[in-house]
Protein backbone atom coordinates (compact mmCIF):
# COMPACT_ATOMS: atom_id res chain seq x y z
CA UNK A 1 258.57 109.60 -74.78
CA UNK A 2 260.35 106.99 -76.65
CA UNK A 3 258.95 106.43 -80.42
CA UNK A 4 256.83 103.31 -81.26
CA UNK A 5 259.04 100.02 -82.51
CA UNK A 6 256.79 100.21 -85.69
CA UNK A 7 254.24 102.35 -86.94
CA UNK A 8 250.60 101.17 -86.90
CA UNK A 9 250.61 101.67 -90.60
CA UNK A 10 253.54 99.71 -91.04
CA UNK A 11 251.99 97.03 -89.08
CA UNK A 12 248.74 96.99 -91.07
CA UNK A 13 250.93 96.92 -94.01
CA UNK A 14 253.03 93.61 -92.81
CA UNK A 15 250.01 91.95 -90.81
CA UNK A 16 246.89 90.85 -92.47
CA UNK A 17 243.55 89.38 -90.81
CA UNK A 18 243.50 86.13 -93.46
CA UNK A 19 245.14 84.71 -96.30
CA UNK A 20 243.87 86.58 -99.06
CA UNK A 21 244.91 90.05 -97.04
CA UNK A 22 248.22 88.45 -96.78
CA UNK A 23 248.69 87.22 -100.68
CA UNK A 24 247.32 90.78 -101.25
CA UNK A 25 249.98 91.91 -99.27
CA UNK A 26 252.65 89.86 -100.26
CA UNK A 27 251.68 90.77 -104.50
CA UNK A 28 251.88 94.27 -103.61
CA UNK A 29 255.16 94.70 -101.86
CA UNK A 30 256.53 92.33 -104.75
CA UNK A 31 255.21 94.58 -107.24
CA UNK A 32 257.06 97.17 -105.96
CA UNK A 33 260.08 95.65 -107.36
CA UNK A 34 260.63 96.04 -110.85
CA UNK A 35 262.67 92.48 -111.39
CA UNK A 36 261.15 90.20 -108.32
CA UNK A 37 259.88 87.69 -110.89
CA UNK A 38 256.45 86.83 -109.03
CA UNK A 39 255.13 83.59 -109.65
CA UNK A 40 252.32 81.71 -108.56
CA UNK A 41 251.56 78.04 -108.09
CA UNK A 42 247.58 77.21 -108.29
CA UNK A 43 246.03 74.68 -106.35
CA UNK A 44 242.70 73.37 -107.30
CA UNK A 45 240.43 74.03 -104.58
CA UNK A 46 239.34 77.65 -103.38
CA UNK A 47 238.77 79.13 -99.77
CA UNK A 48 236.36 80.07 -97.65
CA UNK A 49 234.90 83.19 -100.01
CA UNK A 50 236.00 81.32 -103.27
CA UNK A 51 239.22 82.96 -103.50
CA UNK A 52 242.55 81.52 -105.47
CA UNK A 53 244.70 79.67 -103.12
CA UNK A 54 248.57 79.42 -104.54
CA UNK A 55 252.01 79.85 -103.35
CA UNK A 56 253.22 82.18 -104.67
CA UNK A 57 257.02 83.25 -104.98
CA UNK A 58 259.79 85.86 -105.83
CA UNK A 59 263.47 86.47 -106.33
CA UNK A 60 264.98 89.74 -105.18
CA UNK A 61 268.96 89.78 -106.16
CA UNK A 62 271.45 88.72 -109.20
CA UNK A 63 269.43 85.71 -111.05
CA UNK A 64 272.62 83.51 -110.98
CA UNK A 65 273.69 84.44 -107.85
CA UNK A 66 275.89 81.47 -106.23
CA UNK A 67 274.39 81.68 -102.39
CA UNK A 68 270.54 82.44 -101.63
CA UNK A 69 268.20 83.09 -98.95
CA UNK A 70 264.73 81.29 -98.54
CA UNK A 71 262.55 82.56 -96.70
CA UNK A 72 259.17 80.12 -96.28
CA UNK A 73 255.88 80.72 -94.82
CA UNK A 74 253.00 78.75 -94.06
CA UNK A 75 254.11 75.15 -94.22
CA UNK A 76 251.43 74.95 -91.15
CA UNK A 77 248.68 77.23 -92.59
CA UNK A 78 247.16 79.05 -89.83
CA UNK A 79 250.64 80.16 -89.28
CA UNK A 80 251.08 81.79 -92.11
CA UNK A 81 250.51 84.73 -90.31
CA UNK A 82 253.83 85.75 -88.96
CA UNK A 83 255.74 84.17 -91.86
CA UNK A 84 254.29 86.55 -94.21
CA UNK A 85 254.25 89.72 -92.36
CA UNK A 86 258.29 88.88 -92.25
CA UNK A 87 258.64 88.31 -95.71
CA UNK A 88 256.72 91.90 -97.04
CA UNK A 89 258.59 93.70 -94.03
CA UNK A 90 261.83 92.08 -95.59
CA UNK A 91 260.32 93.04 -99.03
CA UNK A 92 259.98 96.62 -97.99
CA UNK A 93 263.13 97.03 -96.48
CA UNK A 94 265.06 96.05 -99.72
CA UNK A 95 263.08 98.41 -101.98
CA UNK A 96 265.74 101.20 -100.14
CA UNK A 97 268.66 98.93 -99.49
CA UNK A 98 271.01 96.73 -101.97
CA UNK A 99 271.73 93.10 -101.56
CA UNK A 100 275.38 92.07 -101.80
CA UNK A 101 276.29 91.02 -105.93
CA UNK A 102 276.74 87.41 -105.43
CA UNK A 103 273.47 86.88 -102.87
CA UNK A 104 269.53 86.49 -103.99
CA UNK A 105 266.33 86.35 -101.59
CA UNK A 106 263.94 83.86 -102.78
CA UNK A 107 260.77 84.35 -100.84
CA UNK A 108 258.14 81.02 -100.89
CA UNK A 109 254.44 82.73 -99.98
CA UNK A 110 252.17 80.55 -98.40
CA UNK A 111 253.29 76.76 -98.28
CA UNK A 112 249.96 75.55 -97.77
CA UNK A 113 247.63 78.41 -98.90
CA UNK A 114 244.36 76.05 -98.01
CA UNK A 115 245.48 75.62 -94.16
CA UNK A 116 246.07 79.42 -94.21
CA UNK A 117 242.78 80.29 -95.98
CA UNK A 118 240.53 77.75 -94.48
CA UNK A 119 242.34 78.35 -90.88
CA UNK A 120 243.83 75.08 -90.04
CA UNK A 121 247.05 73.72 -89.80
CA UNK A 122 246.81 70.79 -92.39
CA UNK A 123 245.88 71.39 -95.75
CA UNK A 124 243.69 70.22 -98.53
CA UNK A 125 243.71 66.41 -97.63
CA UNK A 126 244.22 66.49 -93.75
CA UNK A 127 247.50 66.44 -93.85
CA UNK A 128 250.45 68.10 -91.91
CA UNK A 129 252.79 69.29 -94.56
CA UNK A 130 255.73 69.53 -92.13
CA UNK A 131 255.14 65.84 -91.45
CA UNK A 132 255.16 64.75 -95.54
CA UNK A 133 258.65 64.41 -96.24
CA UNK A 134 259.15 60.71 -95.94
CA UNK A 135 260.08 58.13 -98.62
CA UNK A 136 256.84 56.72 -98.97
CA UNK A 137 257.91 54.53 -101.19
CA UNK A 138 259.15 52.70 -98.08
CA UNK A 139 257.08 51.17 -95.20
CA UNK A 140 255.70 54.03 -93.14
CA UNK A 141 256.55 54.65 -89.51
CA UNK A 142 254.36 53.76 -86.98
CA UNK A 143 253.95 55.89 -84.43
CA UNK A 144 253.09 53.63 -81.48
CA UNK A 145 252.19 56.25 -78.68
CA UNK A 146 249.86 58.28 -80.81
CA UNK A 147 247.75 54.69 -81.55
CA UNK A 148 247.24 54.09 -77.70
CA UNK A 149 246.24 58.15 -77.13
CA UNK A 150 244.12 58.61 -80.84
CA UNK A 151 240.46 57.36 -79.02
CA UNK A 152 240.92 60.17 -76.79
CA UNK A 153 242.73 62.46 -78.95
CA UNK A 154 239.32 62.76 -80.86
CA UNK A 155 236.57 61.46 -79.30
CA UNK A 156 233.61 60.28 -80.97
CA UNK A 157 231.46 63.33 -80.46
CA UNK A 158 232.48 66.66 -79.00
CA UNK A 159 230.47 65.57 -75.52
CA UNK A 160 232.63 63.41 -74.71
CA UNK A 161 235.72 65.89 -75.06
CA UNK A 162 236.15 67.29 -71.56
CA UNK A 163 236.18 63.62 -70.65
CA UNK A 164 238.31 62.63 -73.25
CA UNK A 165 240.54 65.25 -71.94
CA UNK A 166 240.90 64.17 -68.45
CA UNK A 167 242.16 60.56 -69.50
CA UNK A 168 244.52 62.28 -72.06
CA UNK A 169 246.13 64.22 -68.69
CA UNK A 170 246.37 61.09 -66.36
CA UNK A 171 247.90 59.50 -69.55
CA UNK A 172 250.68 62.26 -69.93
CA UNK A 173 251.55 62.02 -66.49
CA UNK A 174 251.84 58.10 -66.82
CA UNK A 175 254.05 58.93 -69.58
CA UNK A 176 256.38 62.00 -68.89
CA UNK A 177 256.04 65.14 -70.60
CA UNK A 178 258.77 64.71 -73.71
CA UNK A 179 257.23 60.79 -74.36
CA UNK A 180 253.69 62.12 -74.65
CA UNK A 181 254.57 64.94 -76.73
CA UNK A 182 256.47 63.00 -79.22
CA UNK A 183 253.62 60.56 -79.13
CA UNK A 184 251.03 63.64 -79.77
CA UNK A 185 253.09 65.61 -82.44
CA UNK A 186 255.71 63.61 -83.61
CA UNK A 187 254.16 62.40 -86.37
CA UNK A 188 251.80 59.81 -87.69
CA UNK A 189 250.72 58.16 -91.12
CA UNK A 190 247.53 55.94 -89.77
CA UNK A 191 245.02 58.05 -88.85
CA UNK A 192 244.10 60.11 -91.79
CA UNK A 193 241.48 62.78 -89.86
CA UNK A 194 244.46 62.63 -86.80
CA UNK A 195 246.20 65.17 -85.54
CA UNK A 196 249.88 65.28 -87.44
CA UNK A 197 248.81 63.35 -89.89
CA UNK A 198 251.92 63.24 -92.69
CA UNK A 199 249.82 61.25 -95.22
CA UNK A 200 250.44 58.40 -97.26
CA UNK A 201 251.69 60.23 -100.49
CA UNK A 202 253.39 63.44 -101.47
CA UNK A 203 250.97 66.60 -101.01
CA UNK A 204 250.70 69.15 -104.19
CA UNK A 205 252.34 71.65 -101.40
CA UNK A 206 255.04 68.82 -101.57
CA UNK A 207 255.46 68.64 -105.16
CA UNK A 208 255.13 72.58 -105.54
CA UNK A 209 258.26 72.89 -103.31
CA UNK A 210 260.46 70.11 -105.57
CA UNK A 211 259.04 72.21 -108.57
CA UNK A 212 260.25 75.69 -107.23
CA UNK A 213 263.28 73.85 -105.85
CA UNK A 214 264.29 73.15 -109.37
CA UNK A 215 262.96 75.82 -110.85
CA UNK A 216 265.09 78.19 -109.20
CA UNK A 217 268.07 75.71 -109.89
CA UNK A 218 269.11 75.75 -106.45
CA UNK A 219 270.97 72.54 -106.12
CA UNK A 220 273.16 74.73 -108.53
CA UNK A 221 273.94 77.14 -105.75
CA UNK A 222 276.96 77.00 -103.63
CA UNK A 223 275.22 78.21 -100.61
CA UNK A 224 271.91 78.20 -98.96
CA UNK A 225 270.26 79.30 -95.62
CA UNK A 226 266.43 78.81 -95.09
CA UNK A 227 264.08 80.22 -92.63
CA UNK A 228 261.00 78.53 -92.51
CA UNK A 229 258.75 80.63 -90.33
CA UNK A 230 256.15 78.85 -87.85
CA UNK A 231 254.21 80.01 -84.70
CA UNK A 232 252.38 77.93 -81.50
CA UNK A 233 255.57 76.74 -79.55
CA UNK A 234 257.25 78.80 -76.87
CA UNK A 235 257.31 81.97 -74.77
CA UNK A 236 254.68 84.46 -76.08
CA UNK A 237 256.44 86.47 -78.96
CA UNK A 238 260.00 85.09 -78.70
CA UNK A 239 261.62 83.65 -82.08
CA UNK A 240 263.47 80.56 -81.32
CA UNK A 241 265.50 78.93 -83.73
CA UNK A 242 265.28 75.60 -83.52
CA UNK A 243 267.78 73.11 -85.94
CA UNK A 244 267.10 69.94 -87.01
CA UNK A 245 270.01 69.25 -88.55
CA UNK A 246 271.75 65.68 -87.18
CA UNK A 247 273.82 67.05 -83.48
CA UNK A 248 276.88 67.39 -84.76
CA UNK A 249 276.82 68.27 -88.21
CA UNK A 250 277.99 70.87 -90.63
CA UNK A 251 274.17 72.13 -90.52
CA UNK A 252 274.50 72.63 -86.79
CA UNK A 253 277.85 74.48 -87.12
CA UNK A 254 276.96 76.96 -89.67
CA UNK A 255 273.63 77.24 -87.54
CA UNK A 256 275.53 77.99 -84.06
CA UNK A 257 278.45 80.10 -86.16
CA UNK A 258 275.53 82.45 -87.82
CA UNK A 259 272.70 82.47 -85.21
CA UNK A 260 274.12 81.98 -82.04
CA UNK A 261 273.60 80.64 -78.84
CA UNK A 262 270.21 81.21 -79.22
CA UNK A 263 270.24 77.78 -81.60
CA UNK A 264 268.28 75.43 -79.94
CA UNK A 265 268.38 71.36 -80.96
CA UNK A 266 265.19 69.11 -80.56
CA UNK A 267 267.41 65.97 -80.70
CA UNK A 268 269.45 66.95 -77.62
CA UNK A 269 266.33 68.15 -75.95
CA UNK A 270 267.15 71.51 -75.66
CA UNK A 271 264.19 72.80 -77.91
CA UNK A 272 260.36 74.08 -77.24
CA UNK A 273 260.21 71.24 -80.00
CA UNK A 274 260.72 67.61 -79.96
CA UNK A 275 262.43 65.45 -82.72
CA UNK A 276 259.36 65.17 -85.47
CA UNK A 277 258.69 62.66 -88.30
CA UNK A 278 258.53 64.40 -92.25
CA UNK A 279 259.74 67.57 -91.35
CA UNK A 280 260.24 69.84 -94.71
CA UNK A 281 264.13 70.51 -93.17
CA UNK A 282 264.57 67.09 -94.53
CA UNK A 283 264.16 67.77 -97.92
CA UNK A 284 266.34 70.57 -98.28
CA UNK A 285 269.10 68.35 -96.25
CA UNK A 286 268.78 65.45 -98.30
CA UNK A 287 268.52 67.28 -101.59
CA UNK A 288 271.62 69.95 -100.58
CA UNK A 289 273.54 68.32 -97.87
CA UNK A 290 276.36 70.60 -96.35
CA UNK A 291 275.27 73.26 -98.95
CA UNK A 292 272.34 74.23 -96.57
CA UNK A 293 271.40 75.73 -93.25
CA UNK A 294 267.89 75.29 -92.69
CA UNK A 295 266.57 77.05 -89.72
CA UNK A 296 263.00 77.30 -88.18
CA UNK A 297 262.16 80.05 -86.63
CA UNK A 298 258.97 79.60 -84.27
CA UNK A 299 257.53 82.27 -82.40
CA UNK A 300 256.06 81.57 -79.39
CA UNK A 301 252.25 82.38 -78.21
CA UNK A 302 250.37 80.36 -75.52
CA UNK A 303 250.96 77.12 -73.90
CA UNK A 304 251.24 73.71 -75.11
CA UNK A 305 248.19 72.44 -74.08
CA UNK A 306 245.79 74.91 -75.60
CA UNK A 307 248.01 74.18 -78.47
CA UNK A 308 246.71 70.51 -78.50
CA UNK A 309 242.89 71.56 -77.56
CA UNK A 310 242.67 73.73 -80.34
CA UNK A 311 243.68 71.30 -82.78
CA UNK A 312 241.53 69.01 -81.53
CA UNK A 313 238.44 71.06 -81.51
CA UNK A 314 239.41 71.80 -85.28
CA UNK A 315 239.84 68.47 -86.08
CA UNK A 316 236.69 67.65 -84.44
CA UNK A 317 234.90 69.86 -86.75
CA UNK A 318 236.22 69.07 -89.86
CA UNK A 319 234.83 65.53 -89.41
CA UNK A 320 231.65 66.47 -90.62
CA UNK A 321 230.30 68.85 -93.21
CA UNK A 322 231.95 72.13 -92.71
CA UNK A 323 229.23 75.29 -92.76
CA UNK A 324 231.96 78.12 -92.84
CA UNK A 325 229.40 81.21 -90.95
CA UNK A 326 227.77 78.88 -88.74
CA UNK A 327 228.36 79.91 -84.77
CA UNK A 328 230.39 77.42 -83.92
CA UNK A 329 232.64 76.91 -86.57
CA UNK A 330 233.52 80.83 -86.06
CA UNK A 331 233.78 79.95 -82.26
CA UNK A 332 236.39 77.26 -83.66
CA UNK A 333 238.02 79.26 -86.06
CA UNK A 334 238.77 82.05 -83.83
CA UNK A 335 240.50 79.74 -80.98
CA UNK A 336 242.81 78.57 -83.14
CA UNK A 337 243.53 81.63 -85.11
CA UNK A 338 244.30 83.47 -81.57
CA UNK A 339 246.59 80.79 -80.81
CA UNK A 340 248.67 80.50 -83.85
CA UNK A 341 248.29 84.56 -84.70
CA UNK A 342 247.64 86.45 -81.11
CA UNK A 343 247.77 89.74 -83.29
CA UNK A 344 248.75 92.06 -80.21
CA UNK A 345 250.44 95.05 -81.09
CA UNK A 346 253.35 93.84 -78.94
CA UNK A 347 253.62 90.63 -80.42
CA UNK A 348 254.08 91.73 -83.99
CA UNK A 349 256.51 93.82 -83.36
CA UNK A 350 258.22 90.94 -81.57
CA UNK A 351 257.88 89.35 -84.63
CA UNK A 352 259.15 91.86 -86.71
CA UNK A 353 262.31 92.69 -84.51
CA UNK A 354 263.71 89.11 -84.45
CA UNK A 355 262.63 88.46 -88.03
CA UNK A 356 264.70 91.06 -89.13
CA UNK A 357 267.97 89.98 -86.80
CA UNK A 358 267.76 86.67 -87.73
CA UNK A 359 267.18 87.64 -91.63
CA UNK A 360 270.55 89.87 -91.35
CA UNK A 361 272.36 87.55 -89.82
CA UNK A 362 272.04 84.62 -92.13
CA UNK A 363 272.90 87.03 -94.83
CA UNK A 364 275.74 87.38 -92.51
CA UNK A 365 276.28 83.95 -92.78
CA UNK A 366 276.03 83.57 -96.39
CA UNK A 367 278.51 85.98 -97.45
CA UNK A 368 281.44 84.01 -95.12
CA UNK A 369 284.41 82.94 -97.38
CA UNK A 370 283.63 79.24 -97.24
C-alpha cells in the first residue's frame, strides 16, 4: 500500500478550524526558530470570542539578504485558511533545511485577521482588501455593470433572494459570462455594504502592509518574488497561478521563466480570474517595478456561482446586528467557510503539494544570476 501524502498529524499541525488555531499555529512553528523575528501588528477590534486579531510576521534567512521571498495570507479573510497552513508547512520544513546565504523568507500572517476571524472575506469596514489599492486621492472608478446588477445583488430582505437570483441569471446571460463577472467582482467603490467593495480610503490592513513593506526595507532588495495565497476560484484543489502583471512585461517573464506554463494571465483571458480593480499586486508593482514577481496562487474549490451566493448570503447578514451563535448566522458561516476552506483530507494535501512546488521554484527563481 502506498504511504499517505501527509500524515494526519502533520495536517492538524498545518490546518486549523479558525483564525486563532491558525495564529496559534503560525506563533508556534515561528517559535521554533531561534532568529525568525516574530512580530505582530494589532488591530483594534477583537473576534468572535474576544480574541487579538493582528498580522503577524517573520523573517527566516540572512537579515540583509539582497533577494526575498513573501509569502502572504489572508488578504481575503476566510481564505486565510490555505495561506497559512502553507506558510507553517514552509516554516517546518526549514527548521531541517538551510536557505541559500544571500535569500530570506519573509512570511506576512493573516492580511486581514478580522475577515479570517469573523469568517468573511472583507474586513473590519466592509471592505475587500484586494480591491484597496487605488490612488484615492484621485476620482474613483465607477464600476458601471455592478450599479445596474447591485438591487439584485442584495436584495432588500433575504425573501426576496431566490427571486433576486433568478433576474441576476437572465441578466448574466444578457451579458456573457466574462462581462458579468467583471461587473460582479471586478471591483467597486459605491456601495459600501456591496460585494467587492475597495472602499474609499486606505484600510489599516493597507497601511500595515506599507509599514512592514518598509520595515523590512524591501525596496532595498535587489530581488523579490511574492505569493499571495487565496482560495474560491477554480478546479477543486488545483493551485493556479494567476499574474497580473501588464501582458508583456518583465513581471510576466520572470513569472513564465520560474513557474511555468502553468502561469495563467487574467488580462489575456486565460485565467479562472478576470482583470480586477485595487488588487494588492499593484502595490508591490508600483512600489518595486521590475524588482518583483508577484504571483497569486488560488486554489480552487467549488463553482463560481456558489462563490457569488455565499457572499451574498454573508453580506446579507452583516446588514443588520450580527448575533455570532444564533442558528442562522452559523448556517451562514459554515457555507462560506466550506467554500473558501473545503477541509477534505484530499484537498489539503493538494494544497500542501503545490504550495511547496511553487515555494521551491520561486526560490529557484530568485537565486538566477540576473
Amino acid at each position: 500500500m502506498l504511504p499517505t501524502l501527509f500524515s494526519p498529524a502533520h495536517l492538524d499541525a498545518c490546518f486549523a478550524a479558525d483564525y486563532a488555531g491558525a495564529h496559534a499555529r503560525f506563533r508556534h512553528a515561528c517559535d521554533r526558530h531561534e532568529h525568525s523575528g516574530y512580530r505582530e501588528f494589532v488591530y483594534r477590534q477583537t473576534g468572535p470570542d474576544k480574541e487579538k486579531l493582528v498580522t503577524a510576521t517573520a523573517w527566516l534567512g540572512n537579515k540583509n539578504a539582497s533577494r526575498v521571498l513573501v509569502l502572504q495570507s489572508a488578504t481575503h479573510g476566510v481564505e486565510g485558511f490555505c495561506g497559512s497552513a502553507i506558510q507553517v508547512d514552509c516554516l517546518d520544513y526549514f527548521i531541517e533545511s538551510k536557505l541559500p546565504d544571500d535569500l530570506a523568507i519573509l512570511f506576512i500572517h493573516a492580511l486581514n485577521p478580522h475577515g479570517f476571524a469573523w469568517l468573511r472575506r472583507v474586513n473590519e469596514d466592509g471592505i475587500d482588501l484586494n480591491r484597496n489599492f487605488v490612488d484615492f486621492n484621485q476620482p474613483l472608478p465607477v464600476n458601471e455593470g455592478y450599479r445596474t446588477l447591485a438591487k439584485d445583488i442584495l436584495p432588500e430582505s433575504e425573501s426576496e433572494f431566490a427571486a433576486a437570483s433568478e433576474r441576476l441569471k437572465l441578466k448574466q446571460q444578457e451579458m456573457g459570462r466574462v462581462a458579468y463577472e467583471k461587473a460582479m467582482s471586478g471591483g467597486q467603490y459605491e456601495f459600501a455594504d456591496g460585494l467587492f467593495y475597495g472602499g474609499q480610503s486606505a484600510s489599516q490592513s493597507r497601511l500595515y502592509l506599507e509599514e512592514i513593506f518598509h520595515a523590512y526595507q524591501l525596496h532595498k532588495r535587489k530581488k523579490i518574488a511574492v505569493l499571495d495565497f487565496h482560495t474560491g476560484l477554480g478546479p477543486f484543489g488545483y493551485g493556479e497561478a494567476i499574474c497580473d502583471h501588464p501582458p508583456g512585461s518583465a513581471g510576466v517573464k520572470w513569472a513564465k521563466r520560474v513557474y511555468g506554463d502553468s502561469v495563467t494571465e487574467p488580462a489575456l483571458g486565460s485565467s479562472s480570474s478576470v482583470p480586477k480593480l485595487g488588487l494588492v499586486d499593484y502595490f508591490w508593482q508600483e512600489s518595486l517595478g521590475d524588482r518583483v514577481c508577484f504571483i497569486t496562487l488560488e486554489f480552487g474549490t467549488y463553482a463560481i456561482e456558489n462563490l457569488f451566493e455565499v457572499l451574498r448570503h454573508d453580506h446579507l447578514l452583516h446588514r443588520q446586528a450580527l448575533k455570532w451563535n444564533d442558528r442562522k448566522t452559523q448556517k451562514v458561516k459554515q457555507a462560506i467557510s466550506n467554500h473558501f476552506y473545503p477541509a477534505t483530507v484530499d484537498w489539503q494535501e493538494m494544497v500542501l503539494c503545490r504550495g511547496r512546488q511553487v515555494i521551491q521554484q520561486a526560490i529557484n527563481g530568485l537565486q538566477e544570476s540576473s
